[in-house]
Protein backbone atom coordinates (compact mmCIF):
# COMPACT_ATOMS: atom_id res chain seq x y z
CA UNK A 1 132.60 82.94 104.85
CA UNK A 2 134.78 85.89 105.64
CA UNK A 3 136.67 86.61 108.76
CA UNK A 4 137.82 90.25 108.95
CA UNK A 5 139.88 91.22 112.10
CA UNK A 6 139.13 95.29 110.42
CA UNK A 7 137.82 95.97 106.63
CA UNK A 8 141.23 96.49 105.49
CA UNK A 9 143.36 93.43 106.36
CA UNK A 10 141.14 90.30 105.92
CA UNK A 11 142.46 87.55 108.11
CA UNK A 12 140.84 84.80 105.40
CA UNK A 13 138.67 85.29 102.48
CA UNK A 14 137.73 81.71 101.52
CA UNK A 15 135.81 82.84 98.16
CA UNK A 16 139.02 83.09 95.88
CA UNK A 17 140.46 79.62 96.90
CA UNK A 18 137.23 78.05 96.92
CA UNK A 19 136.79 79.67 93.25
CA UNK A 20 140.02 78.38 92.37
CA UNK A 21 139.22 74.77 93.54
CA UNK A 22 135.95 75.15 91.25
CA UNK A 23 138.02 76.35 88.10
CA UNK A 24 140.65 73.66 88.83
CA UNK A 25 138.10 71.52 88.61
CA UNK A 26 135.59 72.63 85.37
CA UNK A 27 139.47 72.46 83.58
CA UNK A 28 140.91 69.70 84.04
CA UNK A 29 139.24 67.53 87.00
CA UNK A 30 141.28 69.40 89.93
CA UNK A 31 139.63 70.06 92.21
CA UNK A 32 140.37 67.53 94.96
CA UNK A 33 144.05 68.38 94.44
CA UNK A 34 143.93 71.88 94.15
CA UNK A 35 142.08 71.79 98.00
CA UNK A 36 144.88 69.78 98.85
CA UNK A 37 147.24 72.05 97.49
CA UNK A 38 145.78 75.36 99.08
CA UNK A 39 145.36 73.41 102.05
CA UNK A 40 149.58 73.05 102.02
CA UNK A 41 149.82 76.50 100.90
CA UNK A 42 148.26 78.28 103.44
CA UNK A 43 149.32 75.87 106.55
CA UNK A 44 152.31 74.54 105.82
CA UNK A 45 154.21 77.39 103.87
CA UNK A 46 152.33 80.36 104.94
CA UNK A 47 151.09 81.79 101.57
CA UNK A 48 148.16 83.79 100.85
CA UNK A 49 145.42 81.51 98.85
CA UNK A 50 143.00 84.41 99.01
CA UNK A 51 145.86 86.48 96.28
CA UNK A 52 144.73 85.67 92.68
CA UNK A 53 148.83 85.55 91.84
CA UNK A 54 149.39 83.04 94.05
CA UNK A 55 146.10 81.27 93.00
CA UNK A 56 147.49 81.00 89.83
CA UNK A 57 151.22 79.84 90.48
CA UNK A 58 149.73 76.80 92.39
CA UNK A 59 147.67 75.95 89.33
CA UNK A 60 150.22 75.78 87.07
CA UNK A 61 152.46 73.65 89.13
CA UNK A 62 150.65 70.59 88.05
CA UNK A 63 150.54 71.36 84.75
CA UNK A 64 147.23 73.48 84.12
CA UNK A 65 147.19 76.68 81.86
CA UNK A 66 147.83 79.41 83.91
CA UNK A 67 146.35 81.71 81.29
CA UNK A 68 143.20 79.57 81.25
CA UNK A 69 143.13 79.33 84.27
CA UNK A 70 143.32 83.12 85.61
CA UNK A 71 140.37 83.64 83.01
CA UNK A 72 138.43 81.19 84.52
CA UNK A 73 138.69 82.81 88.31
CA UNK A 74 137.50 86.32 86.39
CA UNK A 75 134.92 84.63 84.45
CA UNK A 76 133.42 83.25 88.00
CA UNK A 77 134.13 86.53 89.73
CA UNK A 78 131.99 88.30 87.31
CA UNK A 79 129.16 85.69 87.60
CA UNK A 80 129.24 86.05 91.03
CA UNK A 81 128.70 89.55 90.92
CA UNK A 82 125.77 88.86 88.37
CA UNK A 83 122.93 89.49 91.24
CA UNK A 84 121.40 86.48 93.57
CA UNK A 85 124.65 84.50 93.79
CA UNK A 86 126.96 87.31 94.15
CA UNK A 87 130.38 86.35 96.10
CA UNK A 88 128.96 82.72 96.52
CA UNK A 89 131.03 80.87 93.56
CA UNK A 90 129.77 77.69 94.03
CA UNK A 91 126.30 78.74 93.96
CA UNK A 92 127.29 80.16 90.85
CA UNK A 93 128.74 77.19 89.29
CA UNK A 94 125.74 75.09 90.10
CA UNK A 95 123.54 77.76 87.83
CA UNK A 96 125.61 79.08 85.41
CA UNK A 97 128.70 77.34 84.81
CA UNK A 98 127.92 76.08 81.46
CA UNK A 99 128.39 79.92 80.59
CA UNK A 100 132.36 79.09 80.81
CA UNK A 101 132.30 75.71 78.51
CA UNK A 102 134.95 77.36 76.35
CA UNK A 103 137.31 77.73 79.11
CA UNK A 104 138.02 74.09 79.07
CA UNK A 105 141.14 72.51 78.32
């Protein structure tokens, strides 16, 4: 879901947090806190969850490889450009995530 107020300032884009919560989850078992997380982000301090910089900086806060974890939001961004399930990440996880095995911690 994307809510635009014009093409080139995008009030929300929920597909890079909800990619996020996906990788935070396929590396180290995340996911639930990493919502959280965004959730407190974006509400409570006013950041914006959709930047992949920021993605990453609330990643590593509890700990998980920022490197790894920066690939792993490219690796799904590609997939998800990879024809029926483009921009849907977690359509894309449920068919092709094994693709990223070696992106685990």
């Amino acid at each position: 879901m994307r809510i635009f107020i014009n093409c080139a300032n995008p009030v929300m884009d929920l597909e890079p947090p909800t990619t996020a919560m996906l990788a935070a989850d396929a590396l180290d078992v995340r996911g639930l806190d990493m919502i959280a997380r965004l959730q407190r982000a974006h509400y409570v301090e006013g950041r914006r969850i959709a930047d992949t910089d920021v993605l990453v900086q609330l990643a590593a806060e509890p700990g998980l490889d920022a490197a790894a974890f920066r690939e792993h939001l490219h690796a799904t961004e590609r997939l998800c450009d990879e024809g029926a399930h483009r921009r849907e990440p977690s359509a894309a996880r449920a068919s092709g995530w094994s693709r990223f095995s070696d992106l685990r911690a």
